[in-house]
PDB file of N, CA and C in Angstrom:
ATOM      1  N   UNK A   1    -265.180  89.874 -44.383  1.00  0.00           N
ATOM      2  CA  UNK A   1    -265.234  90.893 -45.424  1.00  0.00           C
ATOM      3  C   UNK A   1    -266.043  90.395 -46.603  1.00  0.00           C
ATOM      4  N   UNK A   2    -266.706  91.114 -47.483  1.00  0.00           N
ATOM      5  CA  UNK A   2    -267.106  90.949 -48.399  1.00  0.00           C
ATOM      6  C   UNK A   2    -266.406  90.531 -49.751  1.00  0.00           C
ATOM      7  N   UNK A   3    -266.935  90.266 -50.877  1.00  0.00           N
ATOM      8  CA  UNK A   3    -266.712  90.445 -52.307  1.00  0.00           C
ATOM      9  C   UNK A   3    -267.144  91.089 -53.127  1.00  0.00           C
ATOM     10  N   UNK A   4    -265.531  92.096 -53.312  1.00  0.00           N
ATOM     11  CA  UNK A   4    -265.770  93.128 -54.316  1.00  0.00           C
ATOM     12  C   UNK A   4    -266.230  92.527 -55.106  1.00  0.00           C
ATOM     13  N   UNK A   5    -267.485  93.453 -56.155  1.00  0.00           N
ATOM     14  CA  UNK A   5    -267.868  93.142 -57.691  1.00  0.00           C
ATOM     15  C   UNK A   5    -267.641  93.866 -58.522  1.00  0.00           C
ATOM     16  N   UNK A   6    -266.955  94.786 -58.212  1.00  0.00           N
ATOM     17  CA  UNK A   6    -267.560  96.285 -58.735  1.00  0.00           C
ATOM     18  C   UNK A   6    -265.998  97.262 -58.964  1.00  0.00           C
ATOM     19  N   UNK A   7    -265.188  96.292 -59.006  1.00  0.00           N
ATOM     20  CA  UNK A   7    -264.070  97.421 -58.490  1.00  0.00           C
ATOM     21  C   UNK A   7    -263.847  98.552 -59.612  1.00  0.00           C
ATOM     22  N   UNK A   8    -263.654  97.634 -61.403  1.00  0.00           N
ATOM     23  CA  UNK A   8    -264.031  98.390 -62.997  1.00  0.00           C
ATOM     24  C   UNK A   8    -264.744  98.044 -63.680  1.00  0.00           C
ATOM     25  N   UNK A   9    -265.990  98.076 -63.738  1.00  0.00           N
ATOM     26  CA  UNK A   9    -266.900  98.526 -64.223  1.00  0.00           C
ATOM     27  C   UNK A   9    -267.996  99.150 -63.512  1.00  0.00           C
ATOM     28  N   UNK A  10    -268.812  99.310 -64.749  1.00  0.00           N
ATOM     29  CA  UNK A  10    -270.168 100.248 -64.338  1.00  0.00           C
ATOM     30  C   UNK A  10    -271.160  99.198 -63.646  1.00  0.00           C
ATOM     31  N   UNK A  11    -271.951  99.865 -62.239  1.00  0.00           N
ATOM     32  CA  UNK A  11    -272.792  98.822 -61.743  1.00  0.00           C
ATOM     33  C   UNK A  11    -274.271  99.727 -61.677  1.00  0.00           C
ATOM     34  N   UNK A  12    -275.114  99.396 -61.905  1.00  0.00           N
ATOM     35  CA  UNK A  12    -276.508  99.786 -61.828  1.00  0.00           C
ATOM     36  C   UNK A  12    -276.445 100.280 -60.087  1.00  0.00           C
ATOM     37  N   UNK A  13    -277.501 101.623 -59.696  1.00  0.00           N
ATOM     38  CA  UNK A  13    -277.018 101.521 -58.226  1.00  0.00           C
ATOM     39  C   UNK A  13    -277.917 103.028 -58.341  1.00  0.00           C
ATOM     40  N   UNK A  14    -278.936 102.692 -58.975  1.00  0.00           N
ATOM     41  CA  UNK A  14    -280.291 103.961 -58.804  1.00  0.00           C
ATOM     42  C   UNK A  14    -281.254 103.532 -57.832  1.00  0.00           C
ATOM     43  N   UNK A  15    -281.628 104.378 -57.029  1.00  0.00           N
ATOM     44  CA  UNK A  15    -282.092 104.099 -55.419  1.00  0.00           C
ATOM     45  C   UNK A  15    -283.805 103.259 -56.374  1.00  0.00           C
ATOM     46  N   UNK A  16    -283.976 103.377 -57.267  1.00  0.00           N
ATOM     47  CA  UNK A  16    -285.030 103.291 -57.879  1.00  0.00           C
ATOM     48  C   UNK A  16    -285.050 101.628 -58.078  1.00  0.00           C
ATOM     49  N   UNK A  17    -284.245 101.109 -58.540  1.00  0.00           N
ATOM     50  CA  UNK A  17    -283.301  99.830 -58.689  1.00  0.00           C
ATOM     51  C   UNK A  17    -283.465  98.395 -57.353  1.00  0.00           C
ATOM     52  N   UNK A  18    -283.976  99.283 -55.958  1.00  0.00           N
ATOM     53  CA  UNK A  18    -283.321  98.658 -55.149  1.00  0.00           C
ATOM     54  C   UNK A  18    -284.244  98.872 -53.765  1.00  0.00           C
ATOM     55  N   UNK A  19    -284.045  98.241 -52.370  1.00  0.00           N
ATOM     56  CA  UNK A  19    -285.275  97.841 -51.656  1.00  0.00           C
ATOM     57  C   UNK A  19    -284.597  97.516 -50.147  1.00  0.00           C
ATOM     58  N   UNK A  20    -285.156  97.443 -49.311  1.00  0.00           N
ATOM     59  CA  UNK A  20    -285.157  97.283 -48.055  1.00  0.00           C
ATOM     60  C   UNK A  20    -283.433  97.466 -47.703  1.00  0.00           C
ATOM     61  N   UNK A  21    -283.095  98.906 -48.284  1.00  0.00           N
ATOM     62  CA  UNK A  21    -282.025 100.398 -48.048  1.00  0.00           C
ATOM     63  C   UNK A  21    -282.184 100.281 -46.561  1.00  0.00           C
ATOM     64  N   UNK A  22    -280.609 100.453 -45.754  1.00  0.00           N
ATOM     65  CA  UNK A  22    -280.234 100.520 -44.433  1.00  0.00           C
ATOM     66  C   UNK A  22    -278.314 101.417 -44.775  1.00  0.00           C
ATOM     67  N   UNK A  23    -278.788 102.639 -43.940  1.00  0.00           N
ATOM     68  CA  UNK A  23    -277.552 103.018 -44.430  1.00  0.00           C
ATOM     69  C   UNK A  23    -276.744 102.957 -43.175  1.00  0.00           C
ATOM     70  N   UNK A  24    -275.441 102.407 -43.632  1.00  0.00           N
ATOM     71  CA  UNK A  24    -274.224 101.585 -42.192  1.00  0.00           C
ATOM     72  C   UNK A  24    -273.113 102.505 -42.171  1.00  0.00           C
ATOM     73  N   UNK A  25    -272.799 103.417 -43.180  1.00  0.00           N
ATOM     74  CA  UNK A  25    -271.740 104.588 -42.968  1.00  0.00           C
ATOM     75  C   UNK A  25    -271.578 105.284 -43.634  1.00  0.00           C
ATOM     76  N   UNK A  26    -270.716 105.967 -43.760  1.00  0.00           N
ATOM     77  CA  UNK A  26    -270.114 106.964 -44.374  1.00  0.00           C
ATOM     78  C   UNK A  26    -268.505 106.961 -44.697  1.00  0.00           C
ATOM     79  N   UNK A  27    -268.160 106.692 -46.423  1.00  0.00           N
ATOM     80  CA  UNK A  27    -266.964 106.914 -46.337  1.00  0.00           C
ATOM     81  C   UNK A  27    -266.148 108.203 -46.247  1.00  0.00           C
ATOM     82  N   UNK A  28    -264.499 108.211 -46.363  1.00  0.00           N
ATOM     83  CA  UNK A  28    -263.977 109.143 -46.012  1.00  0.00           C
ATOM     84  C   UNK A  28    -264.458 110.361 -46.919  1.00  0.00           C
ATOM     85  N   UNK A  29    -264.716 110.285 -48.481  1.00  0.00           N
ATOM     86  CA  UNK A  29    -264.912 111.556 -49.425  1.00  0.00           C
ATOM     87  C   UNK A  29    -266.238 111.673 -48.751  1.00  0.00           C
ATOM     88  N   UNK A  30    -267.697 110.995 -48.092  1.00  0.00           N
ATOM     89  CA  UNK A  30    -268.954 112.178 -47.627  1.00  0.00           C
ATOM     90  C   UNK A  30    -269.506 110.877 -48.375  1.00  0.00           C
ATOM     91  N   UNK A  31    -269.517 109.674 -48.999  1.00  0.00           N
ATOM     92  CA  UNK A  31    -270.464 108.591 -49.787  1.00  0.00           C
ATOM     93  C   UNK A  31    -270.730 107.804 -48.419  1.00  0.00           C
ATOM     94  N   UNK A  32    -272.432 108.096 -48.498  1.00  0.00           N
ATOM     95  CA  UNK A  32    -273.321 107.247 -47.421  1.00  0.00           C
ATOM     96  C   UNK A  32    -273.188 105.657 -48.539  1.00  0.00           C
ATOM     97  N   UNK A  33    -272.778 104.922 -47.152  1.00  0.00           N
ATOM     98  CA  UNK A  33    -272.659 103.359 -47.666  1.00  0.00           C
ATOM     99  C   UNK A  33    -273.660 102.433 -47.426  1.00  0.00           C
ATOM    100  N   UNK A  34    -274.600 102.053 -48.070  1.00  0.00           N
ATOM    101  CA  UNK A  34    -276.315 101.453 -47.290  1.00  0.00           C
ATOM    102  C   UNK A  34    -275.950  99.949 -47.691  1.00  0.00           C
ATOM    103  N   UNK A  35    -276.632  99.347 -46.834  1.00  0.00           N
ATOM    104  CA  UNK A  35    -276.648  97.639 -47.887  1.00  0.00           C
ATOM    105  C   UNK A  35    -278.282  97.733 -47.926  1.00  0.00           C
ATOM    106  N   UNK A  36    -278.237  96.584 -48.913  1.00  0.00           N
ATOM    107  CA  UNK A  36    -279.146  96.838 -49.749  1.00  0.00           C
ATOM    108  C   UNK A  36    -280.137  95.540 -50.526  1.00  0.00           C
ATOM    109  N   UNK A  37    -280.713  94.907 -50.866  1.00  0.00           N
ATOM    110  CA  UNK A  37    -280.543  94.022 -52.266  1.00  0.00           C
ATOM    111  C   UNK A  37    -281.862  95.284 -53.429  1.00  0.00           C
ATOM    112  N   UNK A  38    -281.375  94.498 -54.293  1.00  0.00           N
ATOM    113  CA  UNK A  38    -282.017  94.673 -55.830  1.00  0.00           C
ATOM    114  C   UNK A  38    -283.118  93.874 -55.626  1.00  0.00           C
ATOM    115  N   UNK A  39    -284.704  94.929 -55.792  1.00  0.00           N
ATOM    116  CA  UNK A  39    -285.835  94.419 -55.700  1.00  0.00           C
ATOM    117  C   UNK A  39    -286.150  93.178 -56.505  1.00  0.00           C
ATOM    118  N   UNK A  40    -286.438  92.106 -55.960  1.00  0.00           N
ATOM    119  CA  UNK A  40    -287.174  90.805 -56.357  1.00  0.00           C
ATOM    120  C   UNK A  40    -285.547  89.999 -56.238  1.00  0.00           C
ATOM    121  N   UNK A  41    -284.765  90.213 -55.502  1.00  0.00           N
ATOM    122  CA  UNK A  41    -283.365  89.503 -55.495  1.00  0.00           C
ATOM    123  C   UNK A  41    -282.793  89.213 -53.906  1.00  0.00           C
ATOM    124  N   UNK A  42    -282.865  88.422 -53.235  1.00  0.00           N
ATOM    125  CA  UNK A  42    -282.602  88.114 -51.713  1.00  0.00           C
ATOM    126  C   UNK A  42    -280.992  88.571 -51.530  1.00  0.00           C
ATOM    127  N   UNK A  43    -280.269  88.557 -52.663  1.00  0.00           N
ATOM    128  CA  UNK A  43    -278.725  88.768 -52.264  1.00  0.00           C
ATOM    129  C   UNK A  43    -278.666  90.230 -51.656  1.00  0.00           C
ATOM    130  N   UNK A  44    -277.902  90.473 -50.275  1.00  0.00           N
ATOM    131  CA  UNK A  44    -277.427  91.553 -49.746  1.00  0.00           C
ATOM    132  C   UNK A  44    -276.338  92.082 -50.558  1.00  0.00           C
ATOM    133  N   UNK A  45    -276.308  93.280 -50.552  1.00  0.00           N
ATOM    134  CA  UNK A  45    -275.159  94.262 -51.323  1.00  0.00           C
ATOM    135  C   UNK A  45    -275.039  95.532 -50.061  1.00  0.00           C
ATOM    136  N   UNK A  46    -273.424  95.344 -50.023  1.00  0.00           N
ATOM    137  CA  UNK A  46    -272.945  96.983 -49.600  1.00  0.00           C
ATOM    138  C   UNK A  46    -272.510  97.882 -50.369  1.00  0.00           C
ATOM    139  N   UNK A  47    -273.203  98.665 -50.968  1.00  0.00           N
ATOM    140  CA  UNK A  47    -272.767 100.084 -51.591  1.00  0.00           C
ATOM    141  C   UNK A  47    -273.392 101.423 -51.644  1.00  0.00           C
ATOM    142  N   UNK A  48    -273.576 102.408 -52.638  1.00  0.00           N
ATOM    143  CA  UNK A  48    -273.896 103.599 -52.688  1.00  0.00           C
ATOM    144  C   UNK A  48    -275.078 103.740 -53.429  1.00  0.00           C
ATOM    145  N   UNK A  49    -275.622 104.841 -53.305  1.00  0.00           N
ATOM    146  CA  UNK A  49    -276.981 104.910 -54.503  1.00  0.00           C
ATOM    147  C   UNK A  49    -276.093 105.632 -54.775  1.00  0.00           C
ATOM    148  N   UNK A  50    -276.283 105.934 -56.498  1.00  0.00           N
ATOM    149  CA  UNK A  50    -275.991 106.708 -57.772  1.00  0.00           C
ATOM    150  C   UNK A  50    -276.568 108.486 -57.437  1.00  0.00           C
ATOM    151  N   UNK A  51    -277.556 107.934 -57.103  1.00  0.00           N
ATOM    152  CA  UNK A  51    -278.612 109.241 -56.676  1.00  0.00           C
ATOM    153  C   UNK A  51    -277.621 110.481 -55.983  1.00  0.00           C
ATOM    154  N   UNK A  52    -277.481 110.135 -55.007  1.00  0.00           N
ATOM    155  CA  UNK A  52    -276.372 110.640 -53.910  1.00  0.00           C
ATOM    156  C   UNK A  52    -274.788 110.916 -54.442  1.00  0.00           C
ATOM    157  N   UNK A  53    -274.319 109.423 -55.279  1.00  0.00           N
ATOM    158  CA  UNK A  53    -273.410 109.779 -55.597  1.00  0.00           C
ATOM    159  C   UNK A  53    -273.108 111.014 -56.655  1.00  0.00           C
ATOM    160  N   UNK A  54    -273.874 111.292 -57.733  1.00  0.00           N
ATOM    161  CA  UNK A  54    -274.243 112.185 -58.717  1.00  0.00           C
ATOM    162  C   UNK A  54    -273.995 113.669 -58.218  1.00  0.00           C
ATOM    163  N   UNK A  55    -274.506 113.618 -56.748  1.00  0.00           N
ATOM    164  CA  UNK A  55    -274.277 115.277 -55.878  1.00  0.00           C
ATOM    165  C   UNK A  55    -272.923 115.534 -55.526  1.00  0.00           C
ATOM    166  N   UNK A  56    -272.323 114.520 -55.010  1.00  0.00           N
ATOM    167  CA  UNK A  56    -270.304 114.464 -54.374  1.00  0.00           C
ATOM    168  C   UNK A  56    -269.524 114.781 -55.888  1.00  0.00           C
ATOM    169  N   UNK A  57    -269.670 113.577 -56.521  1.00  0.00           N
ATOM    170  CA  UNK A  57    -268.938 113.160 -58.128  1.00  0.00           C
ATOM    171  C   UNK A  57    -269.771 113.741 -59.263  1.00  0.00           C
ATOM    172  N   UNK A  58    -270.341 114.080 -59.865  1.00  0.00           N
ATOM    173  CA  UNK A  58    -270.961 113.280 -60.907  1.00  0.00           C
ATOM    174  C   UNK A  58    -270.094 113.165 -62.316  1.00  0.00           C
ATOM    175  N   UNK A  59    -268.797 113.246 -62.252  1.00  0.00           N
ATOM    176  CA  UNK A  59    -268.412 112.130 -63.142  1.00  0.00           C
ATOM    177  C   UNK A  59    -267.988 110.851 -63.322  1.00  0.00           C
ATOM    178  N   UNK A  60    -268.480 110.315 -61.600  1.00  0.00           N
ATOM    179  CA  UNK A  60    -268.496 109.086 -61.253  1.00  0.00           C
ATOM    180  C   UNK A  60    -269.943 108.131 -61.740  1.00  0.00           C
ATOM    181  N   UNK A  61    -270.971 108.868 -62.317  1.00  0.00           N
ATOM    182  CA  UNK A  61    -272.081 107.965 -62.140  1.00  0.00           C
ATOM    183  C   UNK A  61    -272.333 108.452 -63.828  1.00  0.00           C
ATOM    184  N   UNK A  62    -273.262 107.619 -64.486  1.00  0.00           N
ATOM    185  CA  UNK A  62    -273.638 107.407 -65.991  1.00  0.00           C
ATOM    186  C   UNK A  62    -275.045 107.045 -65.838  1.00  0.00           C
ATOM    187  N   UNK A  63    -275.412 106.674 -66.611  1.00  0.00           N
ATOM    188  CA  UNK A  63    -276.806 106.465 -67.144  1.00  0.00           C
ATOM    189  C   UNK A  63    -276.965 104.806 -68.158  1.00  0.00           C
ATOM    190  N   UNK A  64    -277.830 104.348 -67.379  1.00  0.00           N
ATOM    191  CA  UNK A  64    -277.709 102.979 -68.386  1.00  0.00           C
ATOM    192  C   UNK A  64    -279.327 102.487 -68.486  1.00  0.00           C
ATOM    193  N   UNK A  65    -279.296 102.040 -69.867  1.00  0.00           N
ATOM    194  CA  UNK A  65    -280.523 101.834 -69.369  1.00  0.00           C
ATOM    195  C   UNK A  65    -281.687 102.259 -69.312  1.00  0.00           C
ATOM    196  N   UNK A  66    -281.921 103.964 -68.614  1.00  0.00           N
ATOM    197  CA  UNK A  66    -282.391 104.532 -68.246  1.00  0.00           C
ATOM    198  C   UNK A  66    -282.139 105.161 -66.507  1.00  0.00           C
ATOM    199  N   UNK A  67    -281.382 103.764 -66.150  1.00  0.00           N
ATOM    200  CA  UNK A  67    -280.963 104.279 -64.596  1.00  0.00           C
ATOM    201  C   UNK A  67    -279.829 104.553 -64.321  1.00  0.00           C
ATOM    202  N   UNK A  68    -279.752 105.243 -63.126  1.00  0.00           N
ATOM    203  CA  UNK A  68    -278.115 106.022 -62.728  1.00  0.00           C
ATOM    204  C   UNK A  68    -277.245 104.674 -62.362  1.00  0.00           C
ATOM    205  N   UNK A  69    -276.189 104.770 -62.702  1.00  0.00           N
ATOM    206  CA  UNK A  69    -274.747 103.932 -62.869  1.00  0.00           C
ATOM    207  C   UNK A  69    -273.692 104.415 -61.949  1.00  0.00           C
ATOM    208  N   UNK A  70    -272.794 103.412 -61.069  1.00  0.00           N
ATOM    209  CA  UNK A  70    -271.593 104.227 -60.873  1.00  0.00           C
ATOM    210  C   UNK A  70    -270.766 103.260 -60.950  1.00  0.00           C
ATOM    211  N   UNK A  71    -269.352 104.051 -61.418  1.00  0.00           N
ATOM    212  CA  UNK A  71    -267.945 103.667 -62.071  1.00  0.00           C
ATOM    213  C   UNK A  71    -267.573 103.700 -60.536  1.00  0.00           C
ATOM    214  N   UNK A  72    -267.737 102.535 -59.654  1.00  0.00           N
ATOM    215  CA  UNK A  72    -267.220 102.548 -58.764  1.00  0.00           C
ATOM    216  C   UNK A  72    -265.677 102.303 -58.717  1.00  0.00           C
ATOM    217  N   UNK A  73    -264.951 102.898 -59.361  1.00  0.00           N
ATOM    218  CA  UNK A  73    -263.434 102.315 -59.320  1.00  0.00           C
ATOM    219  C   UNK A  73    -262.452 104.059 -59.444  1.00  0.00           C
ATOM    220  N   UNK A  74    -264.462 105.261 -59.566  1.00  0.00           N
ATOM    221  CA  UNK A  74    -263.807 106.378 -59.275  1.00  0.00           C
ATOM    222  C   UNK A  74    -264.479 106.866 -57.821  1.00  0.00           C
ATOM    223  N   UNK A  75    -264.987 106.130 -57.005  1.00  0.00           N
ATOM    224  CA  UNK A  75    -265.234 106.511 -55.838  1.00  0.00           C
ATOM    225  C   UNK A  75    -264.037 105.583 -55.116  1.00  0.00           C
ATOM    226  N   UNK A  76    -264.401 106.294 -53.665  1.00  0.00           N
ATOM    227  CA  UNK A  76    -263.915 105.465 -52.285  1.00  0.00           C
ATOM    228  C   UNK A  76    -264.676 104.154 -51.775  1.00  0.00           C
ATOM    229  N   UNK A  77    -265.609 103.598 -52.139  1.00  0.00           N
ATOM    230  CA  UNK A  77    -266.430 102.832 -51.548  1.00  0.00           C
ATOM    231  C   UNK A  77    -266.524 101.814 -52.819  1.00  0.00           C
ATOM    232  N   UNK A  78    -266.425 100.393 -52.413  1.00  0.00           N
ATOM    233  CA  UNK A  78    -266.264  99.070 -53.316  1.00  0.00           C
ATOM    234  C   UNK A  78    -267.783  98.510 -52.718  1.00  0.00           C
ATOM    235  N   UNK A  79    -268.312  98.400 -54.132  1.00  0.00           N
ATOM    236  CA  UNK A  79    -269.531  97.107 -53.507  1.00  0.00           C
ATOM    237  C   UNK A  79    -269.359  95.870 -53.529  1.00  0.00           C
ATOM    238  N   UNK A  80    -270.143  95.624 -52.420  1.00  0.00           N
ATOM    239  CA  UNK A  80    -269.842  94.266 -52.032  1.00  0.00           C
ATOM    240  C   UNK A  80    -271.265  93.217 -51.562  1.00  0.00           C
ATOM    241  N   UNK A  81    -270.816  91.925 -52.070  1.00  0.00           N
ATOM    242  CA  UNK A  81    -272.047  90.569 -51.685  1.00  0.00           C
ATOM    243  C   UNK A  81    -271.640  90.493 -50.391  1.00  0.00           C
ATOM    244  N   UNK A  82    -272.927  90.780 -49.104  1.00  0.00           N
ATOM    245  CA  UNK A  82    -272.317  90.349 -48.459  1.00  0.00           C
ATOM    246  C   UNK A  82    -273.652  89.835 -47.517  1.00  0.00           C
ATOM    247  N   UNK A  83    -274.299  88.971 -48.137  1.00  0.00           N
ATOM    248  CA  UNK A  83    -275.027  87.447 -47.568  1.00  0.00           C
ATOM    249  C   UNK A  83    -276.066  87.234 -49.085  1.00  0.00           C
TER     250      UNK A  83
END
């Protein structure tokens, strides 16, 4: 299993953000779960784009920055390091 990072607070997670996207499921509320890393960053991540999430929730996702955010601790899906 992975390590949650993400369980309260806000995590950056705008498809804009992020790079060589593979999506592995779908949780139970309809959130496609992709892993992922953050362009110019080798660490793997399992979670959601903001993008997507914004259409299911959107009072799950914010703005930071300039890029979409999600309060993953109001979805079903925990991100996770996972290589």
């Amino acid at each position: 299993t992975g390590l949650s990072i993400a369980s309260l607070f806000i995590t950056p997670s705008d498809v804009r953000l992020k790079e060589d996207i593979e999506q592995v499921g779908v949780s139970p509320d309809g959130h496609k779960i992709y892993e992922f890393n953050y362009i110019g960053n080798p660490t793997r991540y399992r979670g959601v784009m903001a993008n997507e999430v914004a259409k299911i929730d959107p009072m799950a996702v914010t703005i930071r920055d300039g890029y979409l955010a999600v309060y993953y601790d109001k979805i079903d899906v925990d991100m996770e390091v996972i290589s």
